[in-house]
Structures are given as structure tokens and as C-alpha cells.
N, C-alpha and C. Protein backbone atom coordinates (compact mmCIF):
# COMPACT_ATOMS: atom_id res chain seq x y z
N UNK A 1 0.84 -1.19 0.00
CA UNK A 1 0.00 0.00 0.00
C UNK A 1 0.87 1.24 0.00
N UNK A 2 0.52 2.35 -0.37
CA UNK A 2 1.20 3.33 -0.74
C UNK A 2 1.47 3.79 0.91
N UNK A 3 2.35 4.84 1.15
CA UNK A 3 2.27 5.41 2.26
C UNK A 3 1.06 6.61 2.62
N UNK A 4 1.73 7.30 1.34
CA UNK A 4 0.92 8.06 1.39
C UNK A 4 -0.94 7.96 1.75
N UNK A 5 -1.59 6.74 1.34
CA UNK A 5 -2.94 6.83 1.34
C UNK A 5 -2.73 5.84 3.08
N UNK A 6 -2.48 5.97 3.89
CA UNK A 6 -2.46 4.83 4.91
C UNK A 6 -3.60 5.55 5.92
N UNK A 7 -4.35 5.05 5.96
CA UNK A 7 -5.29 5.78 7.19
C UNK A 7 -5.26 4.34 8.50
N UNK A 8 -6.27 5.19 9.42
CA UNK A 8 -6.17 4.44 10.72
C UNK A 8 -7.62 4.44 11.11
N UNK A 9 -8.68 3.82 11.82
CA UNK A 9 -9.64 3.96 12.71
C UNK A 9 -9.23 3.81 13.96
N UNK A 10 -9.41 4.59 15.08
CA UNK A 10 -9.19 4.91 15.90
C UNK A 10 -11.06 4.68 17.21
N UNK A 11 -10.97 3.66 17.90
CA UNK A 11 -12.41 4.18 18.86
C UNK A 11 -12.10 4.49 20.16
N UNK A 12 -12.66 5.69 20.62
CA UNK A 12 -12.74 5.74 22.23
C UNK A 12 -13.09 4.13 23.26
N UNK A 13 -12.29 4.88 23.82
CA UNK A 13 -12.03 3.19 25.24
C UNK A 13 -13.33 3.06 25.28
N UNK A 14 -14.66 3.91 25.35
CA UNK A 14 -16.09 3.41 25.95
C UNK A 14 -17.05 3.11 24.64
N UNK A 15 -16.37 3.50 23.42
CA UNK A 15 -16.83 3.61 22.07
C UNK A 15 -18.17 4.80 21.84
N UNK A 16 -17.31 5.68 22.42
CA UNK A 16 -18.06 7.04 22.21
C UNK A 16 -18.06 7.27 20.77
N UNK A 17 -17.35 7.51 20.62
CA UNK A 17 -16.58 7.99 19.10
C UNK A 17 -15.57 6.76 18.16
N UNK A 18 -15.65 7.30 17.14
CA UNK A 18 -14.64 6.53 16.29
C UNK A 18 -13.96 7.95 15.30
N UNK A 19 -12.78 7.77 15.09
CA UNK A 19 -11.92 8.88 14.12
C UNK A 19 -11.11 7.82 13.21
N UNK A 20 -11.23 8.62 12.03
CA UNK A 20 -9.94 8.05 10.71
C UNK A 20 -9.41 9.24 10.60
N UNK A 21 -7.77 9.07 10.80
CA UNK A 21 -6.94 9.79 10.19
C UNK A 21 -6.08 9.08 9.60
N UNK A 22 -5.31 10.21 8.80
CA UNK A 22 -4.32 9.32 8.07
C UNK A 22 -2.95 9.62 8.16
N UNK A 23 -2.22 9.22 7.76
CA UNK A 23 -0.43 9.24 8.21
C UNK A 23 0.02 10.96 8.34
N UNK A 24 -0.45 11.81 7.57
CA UNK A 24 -0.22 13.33 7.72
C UNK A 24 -0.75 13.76 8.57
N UNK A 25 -1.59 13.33 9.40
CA UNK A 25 -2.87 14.10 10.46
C UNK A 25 -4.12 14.61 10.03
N UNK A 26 -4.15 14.18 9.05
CA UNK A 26 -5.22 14.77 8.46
C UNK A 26 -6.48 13.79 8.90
N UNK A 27 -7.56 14.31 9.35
CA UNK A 27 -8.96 13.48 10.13
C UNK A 27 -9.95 13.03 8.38
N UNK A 28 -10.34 11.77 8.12
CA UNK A 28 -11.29 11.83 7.02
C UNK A 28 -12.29 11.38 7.87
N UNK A 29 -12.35 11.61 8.92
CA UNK A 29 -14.00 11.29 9.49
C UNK A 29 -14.38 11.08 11.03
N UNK A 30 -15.57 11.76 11.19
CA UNK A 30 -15.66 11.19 12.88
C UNK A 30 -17.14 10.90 12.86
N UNK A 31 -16.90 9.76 13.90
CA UNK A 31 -18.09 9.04 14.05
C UNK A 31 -18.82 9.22 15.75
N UNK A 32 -19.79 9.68 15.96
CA UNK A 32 -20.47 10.10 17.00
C UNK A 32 -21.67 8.55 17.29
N UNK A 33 -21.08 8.15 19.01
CA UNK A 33 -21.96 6.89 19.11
C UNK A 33 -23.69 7.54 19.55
N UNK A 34 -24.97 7.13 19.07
CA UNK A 34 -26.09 8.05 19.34
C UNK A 34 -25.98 7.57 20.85
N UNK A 35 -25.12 6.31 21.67
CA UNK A 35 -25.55 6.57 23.01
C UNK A 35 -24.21 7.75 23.79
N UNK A 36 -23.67 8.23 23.12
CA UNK A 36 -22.28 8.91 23.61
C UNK A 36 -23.40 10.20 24.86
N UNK A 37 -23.79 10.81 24.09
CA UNK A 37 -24.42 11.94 25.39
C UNK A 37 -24.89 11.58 27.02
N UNK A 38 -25.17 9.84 26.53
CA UNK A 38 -25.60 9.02 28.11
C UNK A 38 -24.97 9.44 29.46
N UNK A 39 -24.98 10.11 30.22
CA UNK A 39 -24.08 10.26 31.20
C UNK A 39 -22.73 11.24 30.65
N UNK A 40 -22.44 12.21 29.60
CA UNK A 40 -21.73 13.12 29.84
C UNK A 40 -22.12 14.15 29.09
N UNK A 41 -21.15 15.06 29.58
CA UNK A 41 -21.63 16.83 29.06
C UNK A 41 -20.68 17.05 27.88
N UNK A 42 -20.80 18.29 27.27
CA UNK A 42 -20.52 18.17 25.56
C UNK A 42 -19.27 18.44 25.74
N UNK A 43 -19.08 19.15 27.20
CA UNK A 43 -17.03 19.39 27.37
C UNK A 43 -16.59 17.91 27.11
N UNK A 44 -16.96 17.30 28.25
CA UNK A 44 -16.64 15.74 28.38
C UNK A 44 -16.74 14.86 26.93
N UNK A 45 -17.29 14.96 26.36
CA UNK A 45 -17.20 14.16 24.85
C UNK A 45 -16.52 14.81 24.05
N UNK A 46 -16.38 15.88 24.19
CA UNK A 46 -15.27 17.02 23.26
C UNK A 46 -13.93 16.24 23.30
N UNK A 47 -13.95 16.35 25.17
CA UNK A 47 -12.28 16.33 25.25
C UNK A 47 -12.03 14.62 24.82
N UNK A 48 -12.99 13.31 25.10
CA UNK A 48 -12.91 12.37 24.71
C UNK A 48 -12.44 12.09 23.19
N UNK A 49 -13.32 12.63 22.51
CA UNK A 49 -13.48 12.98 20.51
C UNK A 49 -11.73 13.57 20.31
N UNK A 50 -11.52 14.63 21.26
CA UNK A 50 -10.47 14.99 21.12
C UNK A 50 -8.79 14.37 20.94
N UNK A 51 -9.24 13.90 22.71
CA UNK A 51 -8.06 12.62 22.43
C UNK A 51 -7.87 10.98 21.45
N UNK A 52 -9.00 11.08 20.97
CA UNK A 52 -9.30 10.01 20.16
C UNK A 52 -9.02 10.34 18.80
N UNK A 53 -8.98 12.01 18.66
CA UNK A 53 -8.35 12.19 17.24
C UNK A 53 -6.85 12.24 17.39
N UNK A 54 -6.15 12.64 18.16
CA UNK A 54 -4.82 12.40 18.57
C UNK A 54 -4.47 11.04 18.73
N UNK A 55 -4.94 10.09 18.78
CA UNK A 55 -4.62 8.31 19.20
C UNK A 55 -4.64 8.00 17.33
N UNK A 56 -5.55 8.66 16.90
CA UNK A 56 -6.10 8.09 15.31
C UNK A 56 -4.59 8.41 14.79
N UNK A 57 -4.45 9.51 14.62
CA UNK A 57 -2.79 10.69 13.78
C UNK A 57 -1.79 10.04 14.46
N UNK A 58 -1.36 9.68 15.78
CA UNK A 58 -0.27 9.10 15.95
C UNK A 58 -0.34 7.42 15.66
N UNK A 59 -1.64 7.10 15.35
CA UNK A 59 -1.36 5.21 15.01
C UNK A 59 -1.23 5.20 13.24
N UNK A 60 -1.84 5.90 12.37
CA UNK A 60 -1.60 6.29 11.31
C UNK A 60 0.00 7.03 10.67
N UNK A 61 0.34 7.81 12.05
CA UNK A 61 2.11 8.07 11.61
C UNK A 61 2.84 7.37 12.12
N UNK A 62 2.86 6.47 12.73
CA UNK A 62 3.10 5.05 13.16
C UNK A 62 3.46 4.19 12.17
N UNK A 63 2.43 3.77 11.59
CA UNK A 63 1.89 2.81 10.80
C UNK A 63 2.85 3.72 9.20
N UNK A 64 2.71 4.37 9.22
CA UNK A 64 3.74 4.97 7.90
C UNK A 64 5.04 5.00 7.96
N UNK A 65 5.44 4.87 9.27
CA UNK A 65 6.76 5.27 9.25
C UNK A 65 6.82 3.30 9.42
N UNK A 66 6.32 2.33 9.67
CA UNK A 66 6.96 1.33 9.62
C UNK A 66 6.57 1.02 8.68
N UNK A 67 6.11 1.17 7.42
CA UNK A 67 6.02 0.96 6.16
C UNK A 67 6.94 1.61 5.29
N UNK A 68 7.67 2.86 5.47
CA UNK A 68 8.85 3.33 5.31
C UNK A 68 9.94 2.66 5.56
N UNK A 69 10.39 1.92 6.58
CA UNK A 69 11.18 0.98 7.39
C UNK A 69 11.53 0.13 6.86
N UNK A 70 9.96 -0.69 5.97
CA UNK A 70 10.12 -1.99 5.44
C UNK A 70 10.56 -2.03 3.83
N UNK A 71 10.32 -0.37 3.12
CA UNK A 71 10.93 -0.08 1.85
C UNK A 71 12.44 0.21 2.16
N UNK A 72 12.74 0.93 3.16
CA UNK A 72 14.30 1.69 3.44
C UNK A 72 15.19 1.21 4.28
N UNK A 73 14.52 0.12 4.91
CA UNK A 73 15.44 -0.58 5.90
C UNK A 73 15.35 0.42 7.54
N UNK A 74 15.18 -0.94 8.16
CA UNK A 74 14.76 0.08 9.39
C UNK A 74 16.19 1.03 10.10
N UNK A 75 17.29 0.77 10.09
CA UNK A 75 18.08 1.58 9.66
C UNK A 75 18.63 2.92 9.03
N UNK A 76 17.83 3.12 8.27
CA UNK A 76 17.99 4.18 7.06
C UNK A 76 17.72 5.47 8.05
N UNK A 77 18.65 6.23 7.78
CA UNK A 77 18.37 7.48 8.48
C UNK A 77 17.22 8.42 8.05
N UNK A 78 16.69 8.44 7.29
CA UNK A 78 14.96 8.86 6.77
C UNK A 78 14.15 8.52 7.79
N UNK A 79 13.96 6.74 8.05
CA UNK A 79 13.38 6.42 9.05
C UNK A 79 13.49 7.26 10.39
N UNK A 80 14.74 6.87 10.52
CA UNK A 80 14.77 7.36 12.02
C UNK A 80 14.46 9.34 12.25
N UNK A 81 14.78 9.65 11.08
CA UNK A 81 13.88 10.74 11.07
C UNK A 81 12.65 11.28 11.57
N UNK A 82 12.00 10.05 10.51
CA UNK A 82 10.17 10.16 10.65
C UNK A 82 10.03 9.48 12.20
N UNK A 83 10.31 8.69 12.10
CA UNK A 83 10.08 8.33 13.62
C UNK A 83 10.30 9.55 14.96
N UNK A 84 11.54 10.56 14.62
CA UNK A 84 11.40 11.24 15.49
C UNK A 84 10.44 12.63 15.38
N UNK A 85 9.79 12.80 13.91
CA UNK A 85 9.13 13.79 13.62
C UNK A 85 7.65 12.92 13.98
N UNK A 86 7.58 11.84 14.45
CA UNK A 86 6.29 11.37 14.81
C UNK A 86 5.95 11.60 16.02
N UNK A 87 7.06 11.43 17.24
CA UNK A 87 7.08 11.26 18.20
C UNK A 87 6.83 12.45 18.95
N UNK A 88 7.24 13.71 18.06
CA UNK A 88 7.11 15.13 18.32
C UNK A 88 6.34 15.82 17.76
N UNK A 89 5.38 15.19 16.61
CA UNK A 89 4.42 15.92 16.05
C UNK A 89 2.80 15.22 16.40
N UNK A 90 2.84 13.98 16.60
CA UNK A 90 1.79 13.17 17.04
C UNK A 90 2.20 12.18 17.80
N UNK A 91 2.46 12.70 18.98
CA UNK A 91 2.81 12.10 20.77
C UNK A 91 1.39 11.14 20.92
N UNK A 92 1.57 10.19 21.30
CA UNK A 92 0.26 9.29 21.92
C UNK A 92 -0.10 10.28 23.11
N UNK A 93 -1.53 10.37 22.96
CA UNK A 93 -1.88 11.20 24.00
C UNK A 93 -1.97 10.81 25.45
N UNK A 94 -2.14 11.66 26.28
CA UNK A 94 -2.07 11.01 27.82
C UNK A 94 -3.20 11.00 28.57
N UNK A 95 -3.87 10.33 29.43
CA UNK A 95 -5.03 10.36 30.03
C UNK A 95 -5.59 11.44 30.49
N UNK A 96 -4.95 12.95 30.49
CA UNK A 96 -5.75 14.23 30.84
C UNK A 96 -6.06 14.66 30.10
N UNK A 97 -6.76 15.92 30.11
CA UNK A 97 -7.25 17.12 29.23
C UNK A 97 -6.42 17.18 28.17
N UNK A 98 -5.27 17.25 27.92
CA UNK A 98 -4.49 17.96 27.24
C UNK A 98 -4.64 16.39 25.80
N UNK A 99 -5.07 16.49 24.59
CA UNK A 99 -4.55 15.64 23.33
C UNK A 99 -3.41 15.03 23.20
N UNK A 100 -1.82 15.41 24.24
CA UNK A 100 -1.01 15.47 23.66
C UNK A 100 0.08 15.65 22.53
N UNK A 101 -0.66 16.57 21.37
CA UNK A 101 -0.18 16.72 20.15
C UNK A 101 0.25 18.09 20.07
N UNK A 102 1.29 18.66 19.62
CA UNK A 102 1.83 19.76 19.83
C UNK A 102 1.13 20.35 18.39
């Protein structure tokens, strides 16, 4: 598969939401569960939706850069590049407020 077209689905731990992004960060979609409002407020599903689009962009630049790896050798200093422009541009996010994505 190309790199370029590599997307990801991504679902919230309670399956609030579902997000596709793809290896650039770019979101092609979000999916809203009709029971998601059950028990929270629109901050609270925001920030959920939120970190779930940050989990989508870093498993998608993930997923590109070891498909890079497997054309260039995981070795190849390109790789280890992308790998560190992943790690600093789409951080796995952390269990608070914050997305983790700079």
C-alpha cells in the first residue's frame, strides 16, 4: 500500500466515538456513538473525541513510518527521522485534558 494513502480507525475506550486519520494528520471522518451523550456533558465528549483524534494521527504516523522501514530498511536514516518527527508531532496522547499533540 502506498504510504501516502495509509489511514487508521481509531475508537474511544467506551466507544463514544470513532476517528480516521491518516499518516499526515489529516482526520477523514468522525463518528459520534447516538448513546455517547448518556451520562456526559458536551465538554466531556469534546475532550474524549479529542483525544481520540490524537490516538487516530499518531497510530496512522506510526503505521507509515513502519512501512517506510520496510521499503528503506529500518536503519535508514529517513526512518529514524520520521520516527522522530512522529514522536514530536503526534505524541500518543495522555489520560488528561491535554490531546497530547503539539
Amino acid at each position: 500500500a502506498d504510504i501516502g494513502t495509509t489511514r487508521v480507525a481509531e475508537r474511544s475506550p467506551r466507544g463514544e466515538g470513532e476517528v480516521t486519520a491518516g499518516a499526515q494528520g489529516a482526520g477523514s471522518g468522525v463518528r459520534i456513538s447516538p448513546d455517547a451523550f448518556a451520562g456526559l456533558d458536551a465538554a466531556s465528549l469534546g475532550r474524549i473525541i479529542t483525544r481520540t483524534i490524537a490516538a487516530a494521527q499518531h497510530r496512522a504516523a506510526v503505521r507509515a513510518v513502519e512501512r517506510s522501514a520496510e521499503l528503506l530498511g529500518p536503519d535508514s536514516p529517513v526512518v529514524g527521522q520520521l520516527r522522530s518527527d512522529v514522536e514530536r508531532t503526534f505524541p500518543m496522547p495522555g489520560d488528561g485534558d491535554s490531546p497530547g499533540y503539539r
